[in-house]
C-alpha atoms as a PDB file:
ATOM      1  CA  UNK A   1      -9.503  -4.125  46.321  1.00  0.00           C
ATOM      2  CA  UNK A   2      -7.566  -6.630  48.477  1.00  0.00           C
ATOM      3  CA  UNK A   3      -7.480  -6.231  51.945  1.00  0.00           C
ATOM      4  CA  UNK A   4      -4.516  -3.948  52.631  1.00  0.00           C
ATOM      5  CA  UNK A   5      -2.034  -4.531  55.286  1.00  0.00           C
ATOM      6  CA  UNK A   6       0.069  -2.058  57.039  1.00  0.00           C
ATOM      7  CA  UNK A   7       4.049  -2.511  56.584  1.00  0.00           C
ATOM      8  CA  UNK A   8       6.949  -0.726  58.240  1.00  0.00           C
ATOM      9  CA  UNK A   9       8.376   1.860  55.895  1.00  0.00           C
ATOM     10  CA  UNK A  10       8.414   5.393  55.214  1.00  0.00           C
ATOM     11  CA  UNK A  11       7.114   5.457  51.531  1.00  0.00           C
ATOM     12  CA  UNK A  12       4.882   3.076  51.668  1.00  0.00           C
ATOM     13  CA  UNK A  13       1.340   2.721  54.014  1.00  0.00           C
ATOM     14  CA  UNK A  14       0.454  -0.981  53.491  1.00  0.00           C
ATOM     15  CA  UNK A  15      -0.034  -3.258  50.717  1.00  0.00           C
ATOM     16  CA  UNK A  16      -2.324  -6.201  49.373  1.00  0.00           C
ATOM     17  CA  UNK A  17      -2.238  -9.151  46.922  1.00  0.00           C
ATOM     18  CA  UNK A  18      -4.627 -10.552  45.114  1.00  0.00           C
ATOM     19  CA  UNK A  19      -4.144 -14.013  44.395  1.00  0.00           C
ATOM     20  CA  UNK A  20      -7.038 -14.817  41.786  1.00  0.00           C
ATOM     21  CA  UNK A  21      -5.922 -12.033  39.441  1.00  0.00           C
ATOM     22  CA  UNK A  22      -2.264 -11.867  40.521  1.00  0.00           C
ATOM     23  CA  UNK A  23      -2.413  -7.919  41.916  1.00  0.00           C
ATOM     24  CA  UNK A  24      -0.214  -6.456  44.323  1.00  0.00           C
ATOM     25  CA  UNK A  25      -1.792  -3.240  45.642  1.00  0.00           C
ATOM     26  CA  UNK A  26       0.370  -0.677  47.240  1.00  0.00           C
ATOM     27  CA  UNK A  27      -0.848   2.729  49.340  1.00  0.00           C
ATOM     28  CA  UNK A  28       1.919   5.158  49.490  1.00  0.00           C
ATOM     29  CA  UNK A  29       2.545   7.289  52.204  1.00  0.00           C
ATOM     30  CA  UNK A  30       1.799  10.234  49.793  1.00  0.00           C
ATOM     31  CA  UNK A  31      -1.697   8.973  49.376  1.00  0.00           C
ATOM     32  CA  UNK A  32      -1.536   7.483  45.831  1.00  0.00           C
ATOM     33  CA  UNK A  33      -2.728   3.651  45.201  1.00  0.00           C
ATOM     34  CA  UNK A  34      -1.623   1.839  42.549  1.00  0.00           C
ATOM     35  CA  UNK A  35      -2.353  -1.983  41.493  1.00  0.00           C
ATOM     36  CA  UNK A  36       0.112  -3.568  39.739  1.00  0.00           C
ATOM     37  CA  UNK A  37      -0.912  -6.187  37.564  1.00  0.00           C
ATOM     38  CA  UNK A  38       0.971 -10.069  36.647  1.00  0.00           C
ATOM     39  CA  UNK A  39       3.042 -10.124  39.643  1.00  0.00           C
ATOM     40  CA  UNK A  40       3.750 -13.671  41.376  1.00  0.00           C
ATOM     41  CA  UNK A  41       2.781 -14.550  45.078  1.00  0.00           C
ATOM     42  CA  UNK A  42       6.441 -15.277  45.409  1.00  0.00           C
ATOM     43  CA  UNK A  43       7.316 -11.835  44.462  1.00  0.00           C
ATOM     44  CA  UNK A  44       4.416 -10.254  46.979  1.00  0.00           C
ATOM     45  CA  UNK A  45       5.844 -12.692  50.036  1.00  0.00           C
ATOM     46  CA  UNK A  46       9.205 -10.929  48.939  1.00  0.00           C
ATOM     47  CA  UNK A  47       8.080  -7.915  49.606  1.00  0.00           C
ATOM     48  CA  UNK A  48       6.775  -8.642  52.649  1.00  0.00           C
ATOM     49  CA  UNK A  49      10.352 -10.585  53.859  1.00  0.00           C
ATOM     50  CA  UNK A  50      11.835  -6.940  52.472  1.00  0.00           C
ATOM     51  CA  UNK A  51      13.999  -4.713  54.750  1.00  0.00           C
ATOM     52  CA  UNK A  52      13.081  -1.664  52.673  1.00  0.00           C
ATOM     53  CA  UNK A  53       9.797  -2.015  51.485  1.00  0.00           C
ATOM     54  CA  UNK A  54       9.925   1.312  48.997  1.00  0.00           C
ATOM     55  CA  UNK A  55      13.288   0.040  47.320  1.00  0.00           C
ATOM     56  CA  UNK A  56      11.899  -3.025  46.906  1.00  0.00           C
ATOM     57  CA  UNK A  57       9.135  -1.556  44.941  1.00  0.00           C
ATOM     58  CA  UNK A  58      11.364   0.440  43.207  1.00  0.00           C
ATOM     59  CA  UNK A  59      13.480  -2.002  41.959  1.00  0.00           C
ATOM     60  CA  UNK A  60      11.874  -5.174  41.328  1.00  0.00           C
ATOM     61  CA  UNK A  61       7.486  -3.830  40.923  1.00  0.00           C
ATOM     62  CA  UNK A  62       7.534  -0.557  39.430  1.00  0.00           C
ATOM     63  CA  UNK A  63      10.667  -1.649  36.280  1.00  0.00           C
ATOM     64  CA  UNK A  64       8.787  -4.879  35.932  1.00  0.00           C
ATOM     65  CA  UNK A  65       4.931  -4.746  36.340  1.00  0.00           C
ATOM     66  CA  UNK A  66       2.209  -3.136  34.416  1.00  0.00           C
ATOM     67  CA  UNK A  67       0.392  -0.897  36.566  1.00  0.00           C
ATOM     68  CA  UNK A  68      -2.880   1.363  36.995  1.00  0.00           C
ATOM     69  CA  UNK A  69      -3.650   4.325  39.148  1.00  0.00           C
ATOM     70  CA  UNK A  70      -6.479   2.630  42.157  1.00  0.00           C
END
């Protein structure tokens, strides 16, 4: 697993990217951990830049990205 960073939002704990396999990993507030596979550093640093973190995962991760339970 990445190492995780803690972001400001209510739905999501912190997140991490993994740059050699191209995996975002997010912690939920909820306690669930999910890595997301095939996303671009661009779209990772755009999450980070994001006013709402868990609408940004909503919209442009979760539609777009294959995913696994961590």
């Amino acid at each position: 697993m990445p190492r995780m960073q803690p972001v400001e939002s209510s739905s999501i704990e912190a997140v991490g990217f993994e740059p050699t396999r191209n995996e975002l990993t997010v912690r939920f507030v909820g306690g669930g951990t999910y890595v997301y596979g095939m996303v671009p550093r661009s779209v990772f640093d755009d999450l980070l830049a994001a006013e709402s973190k868990g609408r940004f995962v909503n919209q442009r991760i979760k539609p777009r990205y294959p995913f696994r339970k961590a």
